[in-house]
C-alpha atoms as a PDB file:
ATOM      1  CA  UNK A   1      63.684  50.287  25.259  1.00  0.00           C
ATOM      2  CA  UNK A   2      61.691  53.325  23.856  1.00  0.00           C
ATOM      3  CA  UNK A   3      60.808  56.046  25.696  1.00  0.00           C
ATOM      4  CA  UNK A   4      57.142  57.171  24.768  1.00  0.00           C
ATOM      5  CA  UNK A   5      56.717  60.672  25.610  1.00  0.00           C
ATOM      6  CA  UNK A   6      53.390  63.167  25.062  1.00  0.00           C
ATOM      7  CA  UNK A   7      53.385  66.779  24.880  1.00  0.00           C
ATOM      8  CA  UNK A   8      51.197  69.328  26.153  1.00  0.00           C
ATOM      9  CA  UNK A   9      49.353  69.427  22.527  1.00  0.00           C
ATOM     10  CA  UNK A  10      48.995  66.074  22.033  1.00  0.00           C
ATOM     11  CA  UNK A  11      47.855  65.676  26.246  1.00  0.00           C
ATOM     12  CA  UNK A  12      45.045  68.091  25.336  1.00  0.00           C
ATOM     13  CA  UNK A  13      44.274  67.022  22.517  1.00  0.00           C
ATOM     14  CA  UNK A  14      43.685  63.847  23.619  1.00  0.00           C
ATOM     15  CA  UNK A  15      41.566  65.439  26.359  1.00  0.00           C
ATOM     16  CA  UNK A  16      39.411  66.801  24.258  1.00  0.00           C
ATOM     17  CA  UNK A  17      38.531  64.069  22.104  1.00  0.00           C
ATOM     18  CA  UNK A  18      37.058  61.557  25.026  1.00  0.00           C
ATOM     19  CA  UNK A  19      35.634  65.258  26.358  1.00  0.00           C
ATOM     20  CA  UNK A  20      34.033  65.242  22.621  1.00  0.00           C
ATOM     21  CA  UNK A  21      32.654  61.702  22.853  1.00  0.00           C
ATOM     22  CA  UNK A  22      31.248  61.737  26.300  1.00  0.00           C
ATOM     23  CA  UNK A  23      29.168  64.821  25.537  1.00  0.00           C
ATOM     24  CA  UNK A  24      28.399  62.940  21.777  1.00  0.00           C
ATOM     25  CA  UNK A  25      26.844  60.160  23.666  1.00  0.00           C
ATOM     26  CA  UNK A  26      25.074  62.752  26.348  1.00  0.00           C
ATOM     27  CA  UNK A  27      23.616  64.250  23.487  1.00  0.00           C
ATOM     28  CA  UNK A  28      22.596  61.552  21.928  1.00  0.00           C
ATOM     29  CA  UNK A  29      20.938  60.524  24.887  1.00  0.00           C
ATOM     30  CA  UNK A  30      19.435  63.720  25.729  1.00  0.00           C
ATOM     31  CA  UNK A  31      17.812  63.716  22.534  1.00  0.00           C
ATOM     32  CA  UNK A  32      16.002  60.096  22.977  1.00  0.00           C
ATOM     33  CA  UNK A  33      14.588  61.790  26.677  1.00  0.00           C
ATOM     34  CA  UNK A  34      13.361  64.615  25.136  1.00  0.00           C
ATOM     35  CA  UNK A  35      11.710  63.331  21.802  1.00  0.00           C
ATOM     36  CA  UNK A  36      10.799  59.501  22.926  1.00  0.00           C
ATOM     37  CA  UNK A  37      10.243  59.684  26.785  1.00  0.00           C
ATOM     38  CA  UNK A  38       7.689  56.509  26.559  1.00  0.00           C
ATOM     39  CA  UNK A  39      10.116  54.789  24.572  1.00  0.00           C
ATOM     40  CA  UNK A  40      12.821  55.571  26.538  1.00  0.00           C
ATOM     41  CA  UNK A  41      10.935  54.244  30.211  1.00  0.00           C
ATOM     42  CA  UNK A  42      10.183  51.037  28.370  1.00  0.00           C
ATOM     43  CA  UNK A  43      13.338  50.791  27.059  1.00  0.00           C
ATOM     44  CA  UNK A  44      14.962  51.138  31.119  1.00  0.00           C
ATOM     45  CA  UNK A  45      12.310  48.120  31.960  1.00  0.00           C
ATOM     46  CA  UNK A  46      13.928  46.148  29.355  1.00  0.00           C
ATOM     47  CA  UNK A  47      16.929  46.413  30.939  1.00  0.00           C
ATOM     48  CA  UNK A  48      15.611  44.582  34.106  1.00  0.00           C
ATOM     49  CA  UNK A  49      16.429  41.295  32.026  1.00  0.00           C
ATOM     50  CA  UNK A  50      19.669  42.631  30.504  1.00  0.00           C
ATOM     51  CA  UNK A  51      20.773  38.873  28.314  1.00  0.00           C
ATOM     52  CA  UNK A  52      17.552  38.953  26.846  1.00  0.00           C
ATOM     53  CA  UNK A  53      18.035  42.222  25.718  1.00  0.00           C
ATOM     54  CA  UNK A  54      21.666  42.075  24.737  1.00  0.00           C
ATOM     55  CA  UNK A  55      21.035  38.555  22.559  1.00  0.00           C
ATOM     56  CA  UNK A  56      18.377  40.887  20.365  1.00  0.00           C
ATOM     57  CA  UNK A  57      20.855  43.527  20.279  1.00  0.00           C
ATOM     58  CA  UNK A  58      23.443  41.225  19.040  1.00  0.00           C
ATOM     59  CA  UNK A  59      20.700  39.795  16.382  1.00  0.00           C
ATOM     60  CA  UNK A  60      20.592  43.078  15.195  1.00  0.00           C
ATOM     61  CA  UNK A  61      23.310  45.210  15.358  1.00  0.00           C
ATOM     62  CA  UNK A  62      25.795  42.353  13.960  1.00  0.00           C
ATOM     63  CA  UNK A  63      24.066  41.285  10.454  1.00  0.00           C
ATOM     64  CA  UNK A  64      23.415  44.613   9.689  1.00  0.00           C
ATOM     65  CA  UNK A  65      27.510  45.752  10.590  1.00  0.00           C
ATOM     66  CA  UNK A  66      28.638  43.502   8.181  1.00  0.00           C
ATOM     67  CA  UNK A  67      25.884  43.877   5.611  1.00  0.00           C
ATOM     68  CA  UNK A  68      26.508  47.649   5.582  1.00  0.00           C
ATOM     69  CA  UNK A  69      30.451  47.682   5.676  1.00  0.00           C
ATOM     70  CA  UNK A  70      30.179  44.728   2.782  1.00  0.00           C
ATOM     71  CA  UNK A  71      27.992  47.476   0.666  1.00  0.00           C
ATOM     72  CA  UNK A  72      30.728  50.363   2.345  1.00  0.00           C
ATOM     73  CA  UNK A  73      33.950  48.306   0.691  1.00  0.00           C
ATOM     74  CA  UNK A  74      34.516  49.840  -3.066  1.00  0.00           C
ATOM     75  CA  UNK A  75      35.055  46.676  -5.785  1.00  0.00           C
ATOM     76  CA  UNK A  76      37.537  46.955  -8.330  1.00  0.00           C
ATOM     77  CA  UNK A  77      39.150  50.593  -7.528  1.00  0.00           C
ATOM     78  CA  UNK A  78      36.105  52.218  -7.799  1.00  0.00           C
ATOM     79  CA  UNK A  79      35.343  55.307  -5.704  1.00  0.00           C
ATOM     80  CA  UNK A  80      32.746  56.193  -3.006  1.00  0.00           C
ATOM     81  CA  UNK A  81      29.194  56.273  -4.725  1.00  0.00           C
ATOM     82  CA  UNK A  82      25.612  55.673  -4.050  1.00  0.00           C
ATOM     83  CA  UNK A  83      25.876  51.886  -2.934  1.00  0.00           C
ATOM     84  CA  UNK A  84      28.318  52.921  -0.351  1.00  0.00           C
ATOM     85  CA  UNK A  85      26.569  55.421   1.299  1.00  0.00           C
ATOM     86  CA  UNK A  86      23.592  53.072   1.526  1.00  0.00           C
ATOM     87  CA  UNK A  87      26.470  50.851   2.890  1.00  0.00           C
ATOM     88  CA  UNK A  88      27.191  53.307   5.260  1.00  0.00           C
ATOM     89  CA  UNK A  89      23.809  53.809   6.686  1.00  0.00           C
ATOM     90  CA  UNK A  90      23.241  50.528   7.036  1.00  0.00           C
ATOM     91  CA  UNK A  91      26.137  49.803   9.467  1.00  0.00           C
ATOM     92  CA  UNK A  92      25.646  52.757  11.499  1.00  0.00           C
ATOM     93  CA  UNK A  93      21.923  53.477  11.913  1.00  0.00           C
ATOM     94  CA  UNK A  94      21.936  50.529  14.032  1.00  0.00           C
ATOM     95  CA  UNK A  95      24.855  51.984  16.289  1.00  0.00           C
ATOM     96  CA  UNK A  96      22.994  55.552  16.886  1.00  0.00           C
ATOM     97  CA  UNK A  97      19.761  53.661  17.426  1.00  0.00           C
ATOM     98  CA  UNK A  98      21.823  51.915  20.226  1.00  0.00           C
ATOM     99  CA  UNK A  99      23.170  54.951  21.728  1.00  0.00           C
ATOM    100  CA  UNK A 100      19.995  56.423  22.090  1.00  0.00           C
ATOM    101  CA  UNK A 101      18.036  53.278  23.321  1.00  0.00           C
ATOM    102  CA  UNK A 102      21.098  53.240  26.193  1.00  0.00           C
ATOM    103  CA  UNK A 103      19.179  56.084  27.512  1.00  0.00           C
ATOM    104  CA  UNK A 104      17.289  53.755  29.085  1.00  0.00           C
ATOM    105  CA  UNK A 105      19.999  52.296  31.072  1.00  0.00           C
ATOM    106  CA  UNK A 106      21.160  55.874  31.926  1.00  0.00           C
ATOM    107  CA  UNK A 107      17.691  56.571  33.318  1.00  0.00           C
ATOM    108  CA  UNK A 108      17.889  53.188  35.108  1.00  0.00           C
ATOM    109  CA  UNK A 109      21.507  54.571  36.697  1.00  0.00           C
ATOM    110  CA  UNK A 110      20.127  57.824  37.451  1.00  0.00           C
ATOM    111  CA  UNK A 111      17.026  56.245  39.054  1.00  0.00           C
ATOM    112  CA  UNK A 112      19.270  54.476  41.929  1.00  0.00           C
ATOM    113  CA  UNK A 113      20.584  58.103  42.493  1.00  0.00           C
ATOM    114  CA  UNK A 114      17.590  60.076  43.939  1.00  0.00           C
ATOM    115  CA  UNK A 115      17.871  63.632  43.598  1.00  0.00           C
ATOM    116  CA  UNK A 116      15.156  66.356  44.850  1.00  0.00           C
ATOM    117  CA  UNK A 117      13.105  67.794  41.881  1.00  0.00           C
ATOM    118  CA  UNK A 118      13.608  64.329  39.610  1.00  0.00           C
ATOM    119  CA  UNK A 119       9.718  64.110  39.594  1.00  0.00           C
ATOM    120  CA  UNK A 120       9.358  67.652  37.829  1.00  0.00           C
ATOM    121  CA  UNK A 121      12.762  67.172  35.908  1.00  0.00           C
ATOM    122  CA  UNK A 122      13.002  63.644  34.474  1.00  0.00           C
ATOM    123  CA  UNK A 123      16.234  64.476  32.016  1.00  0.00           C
ATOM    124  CA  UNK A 124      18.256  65.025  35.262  1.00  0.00           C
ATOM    125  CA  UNK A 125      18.110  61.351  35.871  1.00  0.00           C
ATOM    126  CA  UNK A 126      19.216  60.678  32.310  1.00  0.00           C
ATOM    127  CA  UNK A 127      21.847  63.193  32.714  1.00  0.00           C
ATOM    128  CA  UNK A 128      23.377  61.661  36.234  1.00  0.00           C
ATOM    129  CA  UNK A 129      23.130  58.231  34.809  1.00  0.00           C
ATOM    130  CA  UNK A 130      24.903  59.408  31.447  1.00  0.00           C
ATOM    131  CA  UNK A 131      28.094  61.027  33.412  1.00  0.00           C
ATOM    132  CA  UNK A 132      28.628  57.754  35.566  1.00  0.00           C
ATOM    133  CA  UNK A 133      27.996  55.400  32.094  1.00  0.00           C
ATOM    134  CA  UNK A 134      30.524  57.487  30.312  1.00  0.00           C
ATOM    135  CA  UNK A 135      33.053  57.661  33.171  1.00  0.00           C
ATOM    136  CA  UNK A 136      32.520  53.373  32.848  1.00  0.00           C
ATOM    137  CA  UNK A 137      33.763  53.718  29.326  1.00  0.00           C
ATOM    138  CA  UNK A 138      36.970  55.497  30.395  1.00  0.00           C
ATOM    139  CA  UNK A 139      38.058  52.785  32.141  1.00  0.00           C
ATOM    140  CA  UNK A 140      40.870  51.078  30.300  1.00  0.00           C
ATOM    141  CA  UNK A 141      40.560  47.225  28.703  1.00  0.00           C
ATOM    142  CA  UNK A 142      37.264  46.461  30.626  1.00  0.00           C
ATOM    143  CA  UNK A 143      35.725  49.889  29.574  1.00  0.00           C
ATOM    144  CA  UNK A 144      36.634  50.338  25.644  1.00  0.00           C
ATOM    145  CA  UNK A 145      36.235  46.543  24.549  1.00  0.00           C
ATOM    146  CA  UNK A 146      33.281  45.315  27.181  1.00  0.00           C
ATOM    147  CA  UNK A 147      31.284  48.090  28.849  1.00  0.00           C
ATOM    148  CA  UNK A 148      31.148  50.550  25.620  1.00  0.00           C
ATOM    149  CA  UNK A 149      30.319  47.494  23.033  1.00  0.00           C
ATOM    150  CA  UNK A 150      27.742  46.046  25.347  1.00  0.00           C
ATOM    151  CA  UNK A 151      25.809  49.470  26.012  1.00  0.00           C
ATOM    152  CA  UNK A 152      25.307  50.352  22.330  1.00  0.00           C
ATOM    153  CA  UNK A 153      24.319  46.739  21.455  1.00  0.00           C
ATOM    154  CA  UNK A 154      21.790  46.072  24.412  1.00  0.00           C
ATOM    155  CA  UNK A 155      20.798  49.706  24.017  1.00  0.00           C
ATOM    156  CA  UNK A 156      19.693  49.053  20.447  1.00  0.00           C
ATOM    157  CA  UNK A 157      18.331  45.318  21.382  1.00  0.00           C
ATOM    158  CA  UNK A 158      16.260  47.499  23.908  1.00  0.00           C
ATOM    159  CA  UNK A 159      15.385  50.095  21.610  1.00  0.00           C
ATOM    160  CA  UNK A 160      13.895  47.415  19.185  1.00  0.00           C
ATOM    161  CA  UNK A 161      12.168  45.587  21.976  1.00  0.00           C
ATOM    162  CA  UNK A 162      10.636  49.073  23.449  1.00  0.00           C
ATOM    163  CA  UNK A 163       9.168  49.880  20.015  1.00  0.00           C
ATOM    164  CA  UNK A 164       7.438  45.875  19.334  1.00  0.00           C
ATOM    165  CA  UNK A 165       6.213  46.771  23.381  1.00  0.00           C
ATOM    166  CA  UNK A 166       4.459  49.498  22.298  1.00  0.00           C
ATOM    167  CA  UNK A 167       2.084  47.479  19.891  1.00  0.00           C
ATOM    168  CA  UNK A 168       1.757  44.268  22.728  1.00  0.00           C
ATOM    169  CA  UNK A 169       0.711  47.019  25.411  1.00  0.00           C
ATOM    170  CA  UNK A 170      -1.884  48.685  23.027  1.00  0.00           C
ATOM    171  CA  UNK A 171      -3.136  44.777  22.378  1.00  0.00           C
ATOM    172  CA  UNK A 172      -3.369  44.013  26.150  1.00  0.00           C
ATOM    173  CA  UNK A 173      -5.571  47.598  26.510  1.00  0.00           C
ATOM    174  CA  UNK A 174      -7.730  46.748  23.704  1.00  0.00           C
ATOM    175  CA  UNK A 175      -8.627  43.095  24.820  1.00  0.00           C
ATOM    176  CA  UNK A 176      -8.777  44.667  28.434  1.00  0.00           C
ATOM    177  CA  UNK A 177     -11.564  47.045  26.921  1.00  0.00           C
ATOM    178  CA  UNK A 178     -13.038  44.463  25.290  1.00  0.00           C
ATOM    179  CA  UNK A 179     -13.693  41.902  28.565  1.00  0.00           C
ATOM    180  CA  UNK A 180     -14.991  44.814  30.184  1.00  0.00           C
ATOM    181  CA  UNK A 181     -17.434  45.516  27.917  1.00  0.00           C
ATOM    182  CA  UNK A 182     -18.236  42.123  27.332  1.00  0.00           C
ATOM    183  CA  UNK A 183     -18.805  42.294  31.630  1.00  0.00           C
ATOM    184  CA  UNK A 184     -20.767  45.105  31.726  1.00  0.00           C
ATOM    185  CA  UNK A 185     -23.136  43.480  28.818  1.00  0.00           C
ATOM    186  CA  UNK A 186     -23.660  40.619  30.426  1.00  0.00           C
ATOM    187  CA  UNK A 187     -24.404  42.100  33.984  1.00  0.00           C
ATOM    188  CA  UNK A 188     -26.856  44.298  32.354  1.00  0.00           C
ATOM    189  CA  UNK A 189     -29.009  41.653  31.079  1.00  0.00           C
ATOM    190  CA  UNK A 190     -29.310  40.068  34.174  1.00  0.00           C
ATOM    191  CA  UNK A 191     -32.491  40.419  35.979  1.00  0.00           C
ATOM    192  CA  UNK A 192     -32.483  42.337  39.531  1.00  0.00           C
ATOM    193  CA  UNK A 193     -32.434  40.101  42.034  1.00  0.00           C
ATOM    194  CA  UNK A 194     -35.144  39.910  44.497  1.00  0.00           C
ATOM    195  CA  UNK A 195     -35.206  40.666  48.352  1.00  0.00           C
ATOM    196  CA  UNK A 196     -37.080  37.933  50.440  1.00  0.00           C
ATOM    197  CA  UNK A 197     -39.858  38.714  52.264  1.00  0.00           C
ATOM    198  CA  UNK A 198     -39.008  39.634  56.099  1.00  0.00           C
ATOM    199  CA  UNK A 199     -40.239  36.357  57.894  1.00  0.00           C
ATOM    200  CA  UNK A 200     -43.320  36.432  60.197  1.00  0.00           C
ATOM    201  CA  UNK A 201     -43.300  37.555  63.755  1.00  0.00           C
ATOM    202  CA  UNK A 202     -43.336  34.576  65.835  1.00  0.00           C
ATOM    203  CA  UNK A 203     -46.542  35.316  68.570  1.00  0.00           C
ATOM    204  CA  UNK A 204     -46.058  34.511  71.644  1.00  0.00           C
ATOM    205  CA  UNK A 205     -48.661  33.052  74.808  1.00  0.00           C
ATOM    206  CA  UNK A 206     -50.396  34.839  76.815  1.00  0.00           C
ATOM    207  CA  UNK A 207     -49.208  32.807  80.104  1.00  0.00           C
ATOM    208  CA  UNK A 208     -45.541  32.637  78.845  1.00  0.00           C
ATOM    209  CA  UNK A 209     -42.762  34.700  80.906  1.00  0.00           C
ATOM    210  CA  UNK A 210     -41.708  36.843  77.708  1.00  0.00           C
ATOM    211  CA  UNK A 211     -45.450  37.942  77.143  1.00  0.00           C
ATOM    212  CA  UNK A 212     -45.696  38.961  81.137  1.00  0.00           C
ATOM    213  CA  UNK A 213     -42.263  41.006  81.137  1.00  0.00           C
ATOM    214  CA  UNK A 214     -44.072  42.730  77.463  1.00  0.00           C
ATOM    215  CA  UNK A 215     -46.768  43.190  79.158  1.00  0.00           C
ATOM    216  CA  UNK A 216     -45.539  44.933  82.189  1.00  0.00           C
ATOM    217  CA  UNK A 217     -42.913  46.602  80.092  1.00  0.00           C
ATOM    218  CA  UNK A 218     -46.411  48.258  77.883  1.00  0.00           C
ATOM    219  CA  UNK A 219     -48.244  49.228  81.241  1.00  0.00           C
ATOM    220  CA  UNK A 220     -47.629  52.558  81.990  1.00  0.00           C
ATOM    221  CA  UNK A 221     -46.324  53.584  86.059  1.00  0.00           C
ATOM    222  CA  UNK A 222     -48.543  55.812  87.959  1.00  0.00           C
ATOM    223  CA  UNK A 223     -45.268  58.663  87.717  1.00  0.00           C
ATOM    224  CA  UNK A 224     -45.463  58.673  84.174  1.00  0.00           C
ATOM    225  CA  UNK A 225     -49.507  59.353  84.793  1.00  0.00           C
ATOM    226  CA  UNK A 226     -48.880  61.833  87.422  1.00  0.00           C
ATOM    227  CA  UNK A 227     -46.444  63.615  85.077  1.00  0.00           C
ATOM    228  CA  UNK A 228     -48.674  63.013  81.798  1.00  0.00           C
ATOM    229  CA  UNK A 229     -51.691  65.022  84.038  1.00  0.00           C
ATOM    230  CA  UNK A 230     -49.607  67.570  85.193  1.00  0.00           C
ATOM    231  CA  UNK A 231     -50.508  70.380  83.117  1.00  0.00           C
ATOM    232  CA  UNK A 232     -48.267  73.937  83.507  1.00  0.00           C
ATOM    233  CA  UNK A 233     -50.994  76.296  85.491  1.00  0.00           C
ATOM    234  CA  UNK A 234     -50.932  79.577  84.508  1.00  0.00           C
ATOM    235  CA  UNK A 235     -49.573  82.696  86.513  1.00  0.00           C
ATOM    236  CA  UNK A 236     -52.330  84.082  88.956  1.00  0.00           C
ATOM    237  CA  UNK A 237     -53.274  87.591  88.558  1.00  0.00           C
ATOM    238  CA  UNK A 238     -52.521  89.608  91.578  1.00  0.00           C
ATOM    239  CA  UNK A 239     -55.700  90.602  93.467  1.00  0.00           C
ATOM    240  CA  UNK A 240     -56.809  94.294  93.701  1.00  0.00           C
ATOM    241  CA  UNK A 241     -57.191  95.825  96.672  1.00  0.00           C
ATOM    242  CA  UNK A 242     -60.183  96.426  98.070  1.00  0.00           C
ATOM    243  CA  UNK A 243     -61.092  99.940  98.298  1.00  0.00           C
ATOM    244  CA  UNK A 244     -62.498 101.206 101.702  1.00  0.00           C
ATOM    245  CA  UNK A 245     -65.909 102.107 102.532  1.00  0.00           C
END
């Protein structure tokens, strides 16, 4: 039985390389927040139907692995040239594009941890959401074969489907312009309508109960007379007084 021991070097060393990935992928997407905000917010609603997203991932990510790292292999001894590097891009422009379209799920993380001053700083929800993803990728078995390979393919599967989003939702506002000026065209050739003339006032008999109460409703009391002739009098001047003979 072997005894596997590590050292101090090769303990920090180790240290610092998953310290060097987890900020890689931070970074990574950091820079998706910053330079594709829109794309990343449609990207964290794509995540709401997460097979969907992860099937298109897969779609892409593994023709395009293979293709690339086909192109990548050298044939017959011969070193790394121009076909290679095109190899090269090929199999890992897919992978970044992933890593920064998992943004979205970061923001969708970060979004079930409510912190005050997320409204005015949106990249802090990113940033909370990145730490707990990353921490998910530590975790050993489940973390480096399931969690990490699933969150760069359905990041890139949601990065594709954010960008063909962008041209439906500019469609939908279009046709939604269009019906409403097709509405307002149509209610401007329509003629006012009219209002109906107010119906006639029924008359009424002279001997009928209604026409008595009118009647002695209109006849005016002998107060309101009284008060009608009452007129304000003015002040009387005060008499002089009569001067003796």
């Amino acid at each position: 039985m072997t005894n596997f021991e590590l050292d101090t070097a090769d303990l920090l060393q180790v240290l610092l390389l998953i310290l060097g990935a987890m900020l890689v992928f931070q970074a990574f997407w950091l820079f998706g927040t910053a330079l594709f905000p829109r794309m990343v917010g449609q990207a964290r609603d794509r995540y709401k139907t997460p097979i969907r997203t992860t099937l298109i991932g897969l779609a892409v990510v593994v023709p395009t692995f293979f293709i690339g790292f086909f192109w990548l292999n050298p044939k017959d001894g011969d070193s790394f040239n121009v076909s290679n590097g095109i190899g090269l891009v090929i199999g890992v422009v897919p992978l970044m594009l992933g890593a920064i379209g998992s943004a979205g799920l970061c923001q969708l993380i970060g979004l079930g941890l409510p912190a005050p001053g997320d409204q005015s700083q949106n990249w802090r929800r990113v940033w909370r959401g990145g730490w707990v993803l990353n921490f998910c990728y530590l975790l050993p078995i489940a973390g480096w074969l399931v969690i990490l390979p699933w969150g760069i393919i359905s990041g890139c599967g949601a990065f594709v489907t954010s960008l063909s989003g962008r041209d439906n939702d500019r469609g939908n506002d279009r046709g939604n312009d269009r019906g409403n000026d097709r509405g307002r065209g149509r209610g401007g050739s329509r003629a006012p309508r009219k209002s109906s003339a107010p119906e006639p006032v029924a008359k009424l008999d002279d001997d009928s109960p209604r026409s008595s109460r009118l009647q002695r409703s209109q006849i005016p009391s002998s107060d309101s007379e009284d008060k009608q002739s009452q007129r304000p009098r003015r002040p009387r001047r005060p008499s002089r007084p009569k001067q003796e003979e």
